[in-house]
C-alpha atoms as a PDB file:
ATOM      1  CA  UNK A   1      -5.694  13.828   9.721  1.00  0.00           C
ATOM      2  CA  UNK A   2      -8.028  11.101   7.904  1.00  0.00           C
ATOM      3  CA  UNK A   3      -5.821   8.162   6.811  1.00  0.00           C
ATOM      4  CA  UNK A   4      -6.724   5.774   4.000  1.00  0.00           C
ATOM      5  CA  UNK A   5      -6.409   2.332   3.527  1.00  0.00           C
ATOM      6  CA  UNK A   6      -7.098   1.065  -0.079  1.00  0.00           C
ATOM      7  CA  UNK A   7      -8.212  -2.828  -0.030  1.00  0.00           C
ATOM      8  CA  UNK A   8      -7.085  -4.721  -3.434  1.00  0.00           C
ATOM      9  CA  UNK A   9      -8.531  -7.968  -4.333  1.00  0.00           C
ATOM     10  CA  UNK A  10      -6.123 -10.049  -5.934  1.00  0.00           C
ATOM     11  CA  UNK A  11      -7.779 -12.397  -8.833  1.00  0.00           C
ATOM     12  CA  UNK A  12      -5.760 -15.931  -8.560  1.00  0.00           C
ATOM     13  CA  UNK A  13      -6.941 -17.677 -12.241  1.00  0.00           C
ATOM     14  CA  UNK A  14      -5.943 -16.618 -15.597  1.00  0.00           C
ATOM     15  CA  UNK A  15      -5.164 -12.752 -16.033  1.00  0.00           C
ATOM     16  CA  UNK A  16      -4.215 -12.781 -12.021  1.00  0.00           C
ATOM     17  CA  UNK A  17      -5.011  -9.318 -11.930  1.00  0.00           C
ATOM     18  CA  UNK A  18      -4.749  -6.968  -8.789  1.00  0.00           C
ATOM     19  CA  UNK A  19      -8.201  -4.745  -8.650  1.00  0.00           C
ATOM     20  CA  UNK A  20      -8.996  -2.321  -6.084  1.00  0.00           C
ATOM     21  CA  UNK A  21     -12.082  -3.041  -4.515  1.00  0.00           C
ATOM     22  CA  UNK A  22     -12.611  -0.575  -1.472  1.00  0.00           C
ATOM     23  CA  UNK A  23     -11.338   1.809   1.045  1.00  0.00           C
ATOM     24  CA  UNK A  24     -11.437   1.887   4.650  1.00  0.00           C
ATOM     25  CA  UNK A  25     -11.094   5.545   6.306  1.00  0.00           C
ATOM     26  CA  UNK A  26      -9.926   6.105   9.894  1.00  0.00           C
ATOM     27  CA  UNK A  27     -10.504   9.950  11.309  1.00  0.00           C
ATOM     28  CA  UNK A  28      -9.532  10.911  14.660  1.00  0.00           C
ATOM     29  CA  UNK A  29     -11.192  13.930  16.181  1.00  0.00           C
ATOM     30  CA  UNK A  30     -10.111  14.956  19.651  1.00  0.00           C
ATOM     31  CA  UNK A  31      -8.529  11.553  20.082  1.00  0.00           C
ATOM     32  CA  UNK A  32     -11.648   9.466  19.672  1.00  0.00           C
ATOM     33  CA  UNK A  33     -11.347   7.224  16.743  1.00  0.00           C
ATOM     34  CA  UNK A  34     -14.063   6.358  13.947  1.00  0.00           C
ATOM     35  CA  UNK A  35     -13.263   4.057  11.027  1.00  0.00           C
ATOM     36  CA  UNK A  36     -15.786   4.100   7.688  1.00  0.00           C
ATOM     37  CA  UNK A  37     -15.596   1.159   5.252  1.00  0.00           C
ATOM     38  CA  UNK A  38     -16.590   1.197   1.589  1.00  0.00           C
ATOM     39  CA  UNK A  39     -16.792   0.394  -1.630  1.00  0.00           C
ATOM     40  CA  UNK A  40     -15.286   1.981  -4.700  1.00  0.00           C
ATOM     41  CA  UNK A  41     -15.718   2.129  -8.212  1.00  0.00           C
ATOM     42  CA  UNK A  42     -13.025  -0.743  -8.918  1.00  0.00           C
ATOM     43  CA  UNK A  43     -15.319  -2.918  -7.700  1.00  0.00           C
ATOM     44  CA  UNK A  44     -17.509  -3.483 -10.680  1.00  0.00           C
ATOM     45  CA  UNK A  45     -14.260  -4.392 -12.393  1.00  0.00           C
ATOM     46  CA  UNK A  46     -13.684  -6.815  -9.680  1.00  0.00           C
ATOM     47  CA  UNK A  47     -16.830  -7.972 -10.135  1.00  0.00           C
ATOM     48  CA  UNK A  48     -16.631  -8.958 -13.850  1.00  0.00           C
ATOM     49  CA  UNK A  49     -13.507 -10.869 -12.600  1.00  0.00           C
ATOM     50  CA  UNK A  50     -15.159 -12.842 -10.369  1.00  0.00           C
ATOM     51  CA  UNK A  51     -15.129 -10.998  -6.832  1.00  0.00           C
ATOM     52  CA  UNK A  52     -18.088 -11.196  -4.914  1.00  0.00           C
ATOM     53  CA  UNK A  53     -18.836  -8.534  -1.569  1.00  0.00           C
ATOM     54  CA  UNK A  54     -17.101  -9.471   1.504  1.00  0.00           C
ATOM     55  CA  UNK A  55     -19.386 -11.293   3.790  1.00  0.00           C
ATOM     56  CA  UNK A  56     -18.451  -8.916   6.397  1.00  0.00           C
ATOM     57  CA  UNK A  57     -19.367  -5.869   4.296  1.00  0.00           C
ATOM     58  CA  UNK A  58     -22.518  -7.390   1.929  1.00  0.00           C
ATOM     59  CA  UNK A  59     -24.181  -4.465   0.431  1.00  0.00           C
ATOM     60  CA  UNK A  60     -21.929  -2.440  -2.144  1.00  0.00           C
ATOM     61  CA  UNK A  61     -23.223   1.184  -1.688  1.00  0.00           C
ATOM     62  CA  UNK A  62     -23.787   0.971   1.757  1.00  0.00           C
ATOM     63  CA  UNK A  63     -20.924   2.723   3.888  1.00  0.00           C
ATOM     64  CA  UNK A  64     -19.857   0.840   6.939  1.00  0.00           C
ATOM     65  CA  UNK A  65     -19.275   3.006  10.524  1.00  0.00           C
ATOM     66  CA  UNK A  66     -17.615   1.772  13.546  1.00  0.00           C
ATOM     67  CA  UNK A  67     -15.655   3.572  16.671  1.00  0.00           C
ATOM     68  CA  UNK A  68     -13.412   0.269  16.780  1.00  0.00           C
ATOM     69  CA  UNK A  69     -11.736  -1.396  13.540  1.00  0.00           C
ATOM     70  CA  UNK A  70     -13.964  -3.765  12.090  1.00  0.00           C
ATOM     71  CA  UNK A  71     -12.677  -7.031  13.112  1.00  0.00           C
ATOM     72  CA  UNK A  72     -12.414  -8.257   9.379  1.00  0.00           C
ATOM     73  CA  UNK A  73      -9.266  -6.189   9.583  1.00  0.00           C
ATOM     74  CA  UNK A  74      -8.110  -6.480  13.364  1.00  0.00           C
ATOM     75  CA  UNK A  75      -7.917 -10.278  12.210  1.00  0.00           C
ATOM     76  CA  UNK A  76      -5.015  -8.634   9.973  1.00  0.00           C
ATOM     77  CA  UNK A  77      -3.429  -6.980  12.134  1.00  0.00           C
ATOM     78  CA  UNK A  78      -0.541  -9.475  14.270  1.00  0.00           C
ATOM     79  CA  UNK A  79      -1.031  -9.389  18.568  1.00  0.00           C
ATOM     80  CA  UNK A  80       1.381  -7.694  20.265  1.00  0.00           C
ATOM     81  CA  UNK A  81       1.311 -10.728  22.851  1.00  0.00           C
ATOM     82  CA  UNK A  82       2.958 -12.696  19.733  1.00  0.00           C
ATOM     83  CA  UNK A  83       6.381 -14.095  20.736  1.00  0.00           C
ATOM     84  CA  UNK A  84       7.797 -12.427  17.107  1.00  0.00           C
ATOM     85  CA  UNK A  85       5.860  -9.339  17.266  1.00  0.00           C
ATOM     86  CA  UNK A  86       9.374  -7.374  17.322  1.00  0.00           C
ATOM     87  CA  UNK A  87      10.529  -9.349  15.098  1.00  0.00           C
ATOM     88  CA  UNK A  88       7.453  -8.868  12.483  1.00  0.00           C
ATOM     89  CA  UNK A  89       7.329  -5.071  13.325  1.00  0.00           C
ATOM     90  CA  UNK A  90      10.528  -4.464  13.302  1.00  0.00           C
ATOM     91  CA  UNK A  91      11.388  -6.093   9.659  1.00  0.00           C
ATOM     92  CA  UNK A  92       8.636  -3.714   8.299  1.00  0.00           C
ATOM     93  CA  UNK A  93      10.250  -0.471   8.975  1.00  0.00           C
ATOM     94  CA  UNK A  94       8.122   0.081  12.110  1.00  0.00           C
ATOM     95  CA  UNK A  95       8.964   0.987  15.420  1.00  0.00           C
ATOM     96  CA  UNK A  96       7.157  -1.103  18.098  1.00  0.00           C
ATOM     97  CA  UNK A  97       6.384   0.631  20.618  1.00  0.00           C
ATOM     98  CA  UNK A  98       4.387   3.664  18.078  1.00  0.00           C
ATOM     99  CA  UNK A  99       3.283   1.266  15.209  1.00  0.00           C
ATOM    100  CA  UNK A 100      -0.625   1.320  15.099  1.00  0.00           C
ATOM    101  CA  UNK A 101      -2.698  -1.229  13.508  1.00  0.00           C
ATOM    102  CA  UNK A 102      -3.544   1.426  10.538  1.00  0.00           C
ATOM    103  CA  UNK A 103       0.265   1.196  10.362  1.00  0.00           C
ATOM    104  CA  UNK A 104       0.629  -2.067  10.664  1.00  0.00           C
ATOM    105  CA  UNK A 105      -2.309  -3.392   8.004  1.00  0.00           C
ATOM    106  CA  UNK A 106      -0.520  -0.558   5.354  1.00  0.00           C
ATOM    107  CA  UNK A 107       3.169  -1.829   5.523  1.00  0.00           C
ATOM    108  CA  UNK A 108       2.192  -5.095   5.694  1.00  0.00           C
ATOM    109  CA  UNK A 109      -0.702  -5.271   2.908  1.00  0.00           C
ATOM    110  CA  UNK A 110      -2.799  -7.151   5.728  1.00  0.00           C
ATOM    111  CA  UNK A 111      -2.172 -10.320   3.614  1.00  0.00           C
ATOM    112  CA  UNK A 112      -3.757 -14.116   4.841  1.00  0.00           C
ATOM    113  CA  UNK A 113      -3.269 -16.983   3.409  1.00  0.00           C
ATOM    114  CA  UNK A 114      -7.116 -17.710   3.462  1.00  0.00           C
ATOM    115  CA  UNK A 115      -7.805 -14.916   1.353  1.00  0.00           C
ATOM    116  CA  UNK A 116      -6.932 -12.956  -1.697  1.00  0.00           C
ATOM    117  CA  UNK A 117      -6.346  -9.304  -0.289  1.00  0.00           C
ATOM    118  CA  UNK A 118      -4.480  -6.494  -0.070  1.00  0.00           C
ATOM    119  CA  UNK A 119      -4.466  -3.315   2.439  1.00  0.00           C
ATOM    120  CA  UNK A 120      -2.680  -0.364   0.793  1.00  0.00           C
ATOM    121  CA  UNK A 121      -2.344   2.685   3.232  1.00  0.00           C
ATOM    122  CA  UNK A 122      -2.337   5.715   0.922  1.00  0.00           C
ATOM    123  CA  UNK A 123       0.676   8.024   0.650  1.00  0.00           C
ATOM    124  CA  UNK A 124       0.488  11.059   3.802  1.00  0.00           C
ATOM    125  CA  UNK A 125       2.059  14.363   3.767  1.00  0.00           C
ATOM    126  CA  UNK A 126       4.959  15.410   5.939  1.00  0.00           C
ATOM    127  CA  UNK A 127       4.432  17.759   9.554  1.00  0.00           C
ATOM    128  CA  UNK A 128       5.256  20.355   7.467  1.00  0.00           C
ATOM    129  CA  UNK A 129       3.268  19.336   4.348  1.00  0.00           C
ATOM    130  CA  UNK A 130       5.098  19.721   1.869  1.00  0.00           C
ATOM    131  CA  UNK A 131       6.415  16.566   1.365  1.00  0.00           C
ATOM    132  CA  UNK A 132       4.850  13.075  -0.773  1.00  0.00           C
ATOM    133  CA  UNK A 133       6.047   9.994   1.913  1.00  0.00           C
ATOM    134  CA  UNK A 134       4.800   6.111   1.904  1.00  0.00           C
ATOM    135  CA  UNK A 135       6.377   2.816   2.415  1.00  0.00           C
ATOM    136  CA  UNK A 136       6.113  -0.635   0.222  1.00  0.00           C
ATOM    137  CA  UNK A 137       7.321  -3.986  -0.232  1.00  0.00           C
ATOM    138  CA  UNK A 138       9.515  -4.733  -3.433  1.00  0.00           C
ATOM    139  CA  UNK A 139       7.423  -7.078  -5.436  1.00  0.00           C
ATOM    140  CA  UNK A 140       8.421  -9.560  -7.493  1.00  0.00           C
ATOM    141  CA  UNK A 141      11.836 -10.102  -5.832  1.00  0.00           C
ATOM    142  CA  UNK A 142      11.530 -14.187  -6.107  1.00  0.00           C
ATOM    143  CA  UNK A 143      10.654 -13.677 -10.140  1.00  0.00           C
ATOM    144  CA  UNK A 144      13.836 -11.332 -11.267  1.00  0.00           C
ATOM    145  CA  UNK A 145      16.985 -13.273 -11.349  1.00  0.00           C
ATOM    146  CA  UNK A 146      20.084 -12.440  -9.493  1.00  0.00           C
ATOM    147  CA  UNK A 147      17.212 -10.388  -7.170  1.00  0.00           C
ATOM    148  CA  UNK A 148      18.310 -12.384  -3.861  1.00  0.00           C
ATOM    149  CA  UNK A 149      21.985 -12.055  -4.182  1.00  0.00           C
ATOM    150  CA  UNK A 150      21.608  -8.329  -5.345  1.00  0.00           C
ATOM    151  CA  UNK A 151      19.903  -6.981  -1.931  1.00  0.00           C
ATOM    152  CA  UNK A 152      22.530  -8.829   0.060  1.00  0.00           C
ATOM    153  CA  UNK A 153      24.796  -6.333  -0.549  1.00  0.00           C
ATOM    154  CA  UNK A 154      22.138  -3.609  -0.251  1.00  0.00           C
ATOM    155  CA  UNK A 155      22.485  -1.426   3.135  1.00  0.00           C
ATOM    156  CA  UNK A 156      20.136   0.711   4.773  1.00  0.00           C
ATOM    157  CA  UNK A 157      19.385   4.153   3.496  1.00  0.00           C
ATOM    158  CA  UNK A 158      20.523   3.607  -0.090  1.00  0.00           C
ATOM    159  CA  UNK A 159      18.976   5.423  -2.576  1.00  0.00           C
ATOM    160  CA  UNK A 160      17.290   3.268  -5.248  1.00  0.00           C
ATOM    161  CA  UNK A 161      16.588   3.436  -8.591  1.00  0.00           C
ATOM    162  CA  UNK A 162      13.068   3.106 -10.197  1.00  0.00           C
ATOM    163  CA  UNK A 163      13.866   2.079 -13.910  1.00  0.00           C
ATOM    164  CA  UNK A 164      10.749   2.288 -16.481  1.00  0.00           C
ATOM    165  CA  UNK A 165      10.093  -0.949 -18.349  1.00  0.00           C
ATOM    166  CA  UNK A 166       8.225  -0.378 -21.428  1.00  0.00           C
ATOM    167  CA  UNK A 167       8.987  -4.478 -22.514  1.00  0.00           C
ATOM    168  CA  UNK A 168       7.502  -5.793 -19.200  1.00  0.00           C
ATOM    169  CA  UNK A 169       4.842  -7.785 -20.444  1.00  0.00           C
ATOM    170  CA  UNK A 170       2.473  -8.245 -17.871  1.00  0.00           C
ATOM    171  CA  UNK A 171       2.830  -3.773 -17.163  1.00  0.00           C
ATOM    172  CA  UNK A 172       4.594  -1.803 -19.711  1.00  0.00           C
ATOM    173  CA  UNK A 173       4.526   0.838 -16.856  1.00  0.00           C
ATOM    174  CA  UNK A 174       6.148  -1.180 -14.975  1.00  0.00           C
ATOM    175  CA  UNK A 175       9.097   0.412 -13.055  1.00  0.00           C
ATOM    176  CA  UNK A 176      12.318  -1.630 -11.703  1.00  0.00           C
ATOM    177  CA  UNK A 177      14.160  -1.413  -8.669  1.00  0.00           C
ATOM    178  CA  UNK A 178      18.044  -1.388  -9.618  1.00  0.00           C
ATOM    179  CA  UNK A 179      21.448   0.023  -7.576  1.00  0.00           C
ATOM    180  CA  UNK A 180      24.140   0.245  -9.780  1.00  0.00           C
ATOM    181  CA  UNK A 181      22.757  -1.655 -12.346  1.00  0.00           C
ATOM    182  CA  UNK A 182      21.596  -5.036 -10.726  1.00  0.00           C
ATOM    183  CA  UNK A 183      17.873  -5.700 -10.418  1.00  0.00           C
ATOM    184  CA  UNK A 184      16.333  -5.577  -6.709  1.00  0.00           C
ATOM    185  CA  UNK A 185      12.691  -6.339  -7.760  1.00  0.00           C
ATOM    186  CA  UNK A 186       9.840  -4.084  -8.741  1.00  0.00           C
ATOM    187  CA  UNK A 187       7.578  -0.784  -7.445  1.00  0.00           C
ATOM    188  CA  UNK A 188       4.210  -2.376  -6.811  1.00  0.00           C
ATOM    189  CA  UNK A 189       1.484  -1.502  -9.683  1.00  0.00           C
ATOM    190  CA  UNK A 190      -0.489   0.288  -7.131  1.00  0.00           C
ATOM    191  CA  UNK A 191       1.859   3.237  -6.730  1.00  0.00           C
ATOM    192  CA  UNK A 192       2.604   3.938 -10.878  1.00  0.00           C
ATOM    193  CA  UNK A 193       0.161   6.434 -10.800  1.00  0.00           C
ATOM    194  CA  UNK A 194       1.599   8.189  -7.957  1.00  0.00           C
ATOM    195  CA  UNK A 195       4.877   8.074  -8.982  1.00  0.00           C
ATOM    196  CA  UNK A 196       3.988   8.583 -12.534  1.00  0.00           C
ATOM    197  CA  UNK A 197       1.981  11.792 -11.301  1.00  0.00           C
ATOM    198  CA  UNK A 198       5.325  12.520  -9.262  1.00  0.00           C
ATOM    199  CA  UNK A 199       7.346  12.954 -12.182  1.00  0.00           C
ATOM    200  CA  UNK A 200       5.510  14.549 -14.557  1.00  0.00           C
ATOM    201  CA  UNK A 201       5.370  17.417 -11.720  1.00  0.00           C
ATOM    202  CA  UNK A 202       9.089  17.226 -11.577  1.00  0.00           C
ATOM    203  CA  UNK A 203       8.953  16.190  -7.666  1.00  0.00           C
ATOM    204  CA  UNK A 204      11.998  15.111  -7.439  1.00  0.00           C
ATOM    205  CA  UNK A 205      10.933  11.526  -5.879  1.00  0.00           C
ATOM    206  CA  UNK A 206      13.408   9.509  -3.675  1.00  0.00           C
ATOM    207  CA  UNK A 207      13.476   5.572  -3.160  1.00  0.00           C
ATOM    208  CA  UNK A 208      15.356   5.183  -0.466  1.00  0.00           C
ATOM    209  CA  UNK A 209      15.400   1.990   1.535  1.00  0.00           C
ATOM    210  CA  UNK A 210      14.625   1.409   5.030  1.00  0.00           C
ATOM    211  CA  UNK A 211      15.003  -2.080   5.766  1.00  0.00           C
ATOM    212  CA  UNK A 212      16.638  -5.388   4.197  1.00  0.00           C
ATOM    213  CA  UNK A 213      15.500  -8.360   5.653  1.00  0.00           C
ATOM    214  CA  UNK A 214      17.962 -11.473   4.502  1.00  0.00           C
ATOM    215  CA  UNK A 215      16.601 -15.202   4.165  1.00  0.00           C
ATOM    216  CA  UNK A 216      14.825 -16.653   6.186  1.00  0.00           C
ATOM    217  CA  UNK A 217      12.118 -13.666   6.317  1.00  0.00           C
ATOM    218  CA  UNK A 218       9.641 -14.025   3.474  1.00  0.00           C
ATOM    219  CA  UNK A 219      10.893 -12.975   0.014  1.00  0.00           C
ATOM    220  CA  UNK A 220       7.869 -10.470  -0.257  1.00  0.00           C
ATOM    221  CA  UNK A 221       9.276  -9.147   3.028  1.00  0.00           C
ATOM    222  CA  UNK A 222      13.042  -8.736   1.717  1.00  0.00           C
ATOM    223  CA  UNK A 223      12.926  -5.094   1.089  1.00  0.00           C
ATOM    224  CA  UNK A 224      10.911  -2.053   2.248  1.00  0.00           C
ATOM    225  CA  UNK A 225      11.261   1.034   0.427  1.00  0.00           C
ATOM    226  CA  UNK A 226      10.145   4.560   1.444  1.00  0.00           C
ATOM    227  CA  UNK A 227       8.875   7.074  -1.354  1.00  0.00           C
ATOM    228  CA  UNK A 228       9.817  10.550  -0.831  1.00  0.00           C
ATOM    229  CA  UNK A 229       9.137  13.193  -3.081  1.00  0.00           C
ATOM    230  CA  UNK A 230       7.743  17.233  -2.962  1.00  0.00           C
ATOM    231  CA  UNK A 231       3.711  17.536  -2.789  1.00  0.00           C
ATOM    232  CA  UNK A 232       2.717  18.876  -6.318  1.00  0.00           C
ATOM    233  CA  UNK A 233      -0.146  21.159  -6.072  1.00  0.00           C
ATOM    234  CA  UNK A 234      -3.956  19.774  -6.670  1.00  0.00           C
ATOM    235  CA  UNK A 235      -1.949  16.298  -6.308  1.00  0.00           C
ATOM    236  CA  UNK A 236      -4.197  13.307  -4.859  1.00  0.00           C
ATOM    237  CA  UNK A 237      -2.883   9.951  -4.137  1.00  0.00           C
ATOM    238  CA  UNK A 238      -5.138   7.146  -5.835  1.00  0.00           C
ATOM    239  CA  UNK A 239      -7.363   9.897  -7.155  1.00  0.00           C
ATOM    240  CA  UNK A 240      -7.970   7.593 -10.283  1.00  0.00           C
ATOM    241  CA  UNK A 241     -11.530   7.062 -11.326  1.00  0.00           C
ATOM    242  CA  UNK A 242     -11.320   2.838 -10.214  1.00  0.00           C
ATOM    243  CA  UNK A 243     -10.514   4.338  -6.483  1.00  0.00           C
ATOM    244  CA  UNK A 244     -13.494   6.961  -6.250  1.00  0.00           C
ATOM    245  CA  UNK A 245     -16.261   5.741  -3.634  1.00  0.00           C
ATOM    246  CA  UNK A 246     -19.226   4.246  -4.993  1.00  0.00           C
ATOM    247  CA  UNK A 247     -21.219   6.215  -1.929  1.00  0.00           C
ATOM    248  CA  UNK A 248     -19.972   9.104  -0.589  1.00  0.00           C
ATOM    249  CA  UNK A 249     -18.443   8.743   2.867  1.00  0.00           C
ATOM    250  CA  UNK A 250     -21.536   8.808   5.356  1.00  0.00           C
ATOM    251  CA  UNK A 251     -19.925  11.655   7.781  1.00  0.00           C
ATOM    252  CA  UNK A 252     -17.312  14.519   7.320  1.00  0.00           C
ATOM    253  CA  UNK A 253     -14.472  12.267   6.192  1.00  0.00           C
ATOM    254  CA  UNK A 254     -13.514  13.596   2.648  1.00  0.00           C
ATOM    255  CA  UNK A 255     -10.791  12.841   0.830  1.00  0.00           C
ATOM    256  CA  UNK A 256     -10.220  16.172  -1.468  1.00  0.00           C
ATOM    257  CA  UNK A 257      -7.149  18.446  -2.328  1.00  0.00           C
ATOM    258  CA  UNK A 258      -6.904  20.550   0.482  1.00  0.00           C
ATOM    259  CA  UNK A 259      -7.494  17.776   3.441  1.00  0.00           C
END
């Protein structure tokens, strides 16, 4: 199975806009591993915004091959010989001893506070296949009021849920996170296409959570949500036009509607 990891750029002046920039793709054939950076088309958006290439990855149409991750990511990913590595894993939804670093940089979002980015894994089928799953991070939790106090008295495996908000004025797309009424935070902007996509196909989507992580854990840490919902046929996570490579993947890793 090739897994993909979506890399936003988040702009930090005026509009404060989240673009995505480029994709990193990991296959594994007969358990050797070989990971393929690169850019895609959101990038010349980016660009207009202010982002310039990473210094790691210079050259925009080039497409980036390594058998180990690229440390530029590895740097994101937190050391098992940590002292809190359970700790970190463990309020992500993750298991410890199974977690990969492709696991890790997706539930996380690979964020530093050096830099302005984002790692997105991409939504994966079931075993079976049949079935839409991923993971986030409510956003927004510190910015809706009564948020904090609300997921107190959230437990595990509730079912959320995900409440259009055609006022929001930064996202009229924007989609709440609510039980019973009282406002948890907010599906990231990333995933309204999916989910849009979701229901318009009448999948039947499920926001259940997985883990509640009380004060003192980061607020953007407080709640991770899994996304569970039937495959629609032809369906393609982030199969908008802004996530399409700029150069075609240099080997056989494709991303198309049978892989």
């Amino acid at each position: 199975m090739v897994r993909r990891l979506i890399i936003n750029w988040r702009q930090q002046e005026e509009t404060r806009h989240i673009v995505p920039v480029a994709e990193l793709l990991l296959d594994d054939v007969d358990g050797e591993a070989r990971y393929e950076f690169g850019y895609i088309e959101g990038v010349h958006r980016a660009r207009e915004l202010g982002f310039q290439p990473f210094a790691a990855f210079p050259e925009i149409e080039r497409r980036y091959v390594s058998r180990d991750l690229f440390p530029f990511f590895r740097n994101r990913v937190m050391p098992a010989t940590r002292p809190d590595y359970l700790e970190y894993v463990t309020a992500l939804g993750l298991t410890p001893d199974t977690a990969s670093a492709v696991d890790l940089l997706g539930r996380s979002e690979g964020r530093r506070h050096t830099d302005h980015i984002e790692t997105i894994l991409a939504a994966e089928r079931s075993a079976d296949r049949s079935r839409y799953l991923t993971h986030f991070l409510a956003r927004g939790v510190r910015h809706v009021p009564g948020a904090e106090e609300a997921i107190r008295d959230v437990a595990q495996d509730v079912e959320l849920s995900a409440v259009l908000e055609p006022t929001n004025p930064k996202n009229p797309r924007a989609r709440q996170l609510q039980l019973g009424g009282r406002s948890l935070g907010y599906v990231p902007d990333y995933l309204l296409f999916d989910v849009d996509a979701l229901d318009a196909a009448a999948a039947g989507a499920r926001f259940t959570v997985v883990r509640v992580n009380p004060s003192p854990a980061p607020a953007h840490h407080r709640l991770v949500v899994r996304i569970d919902a039937a495959w629609p046929s032809d369906f393609v996570p982030f199969s908008g036009r802004q996530f399409q490579p700029i150069t075609p993947p240099a080997s056989a890793i494709r991303f198309d509607r049978t892989a």
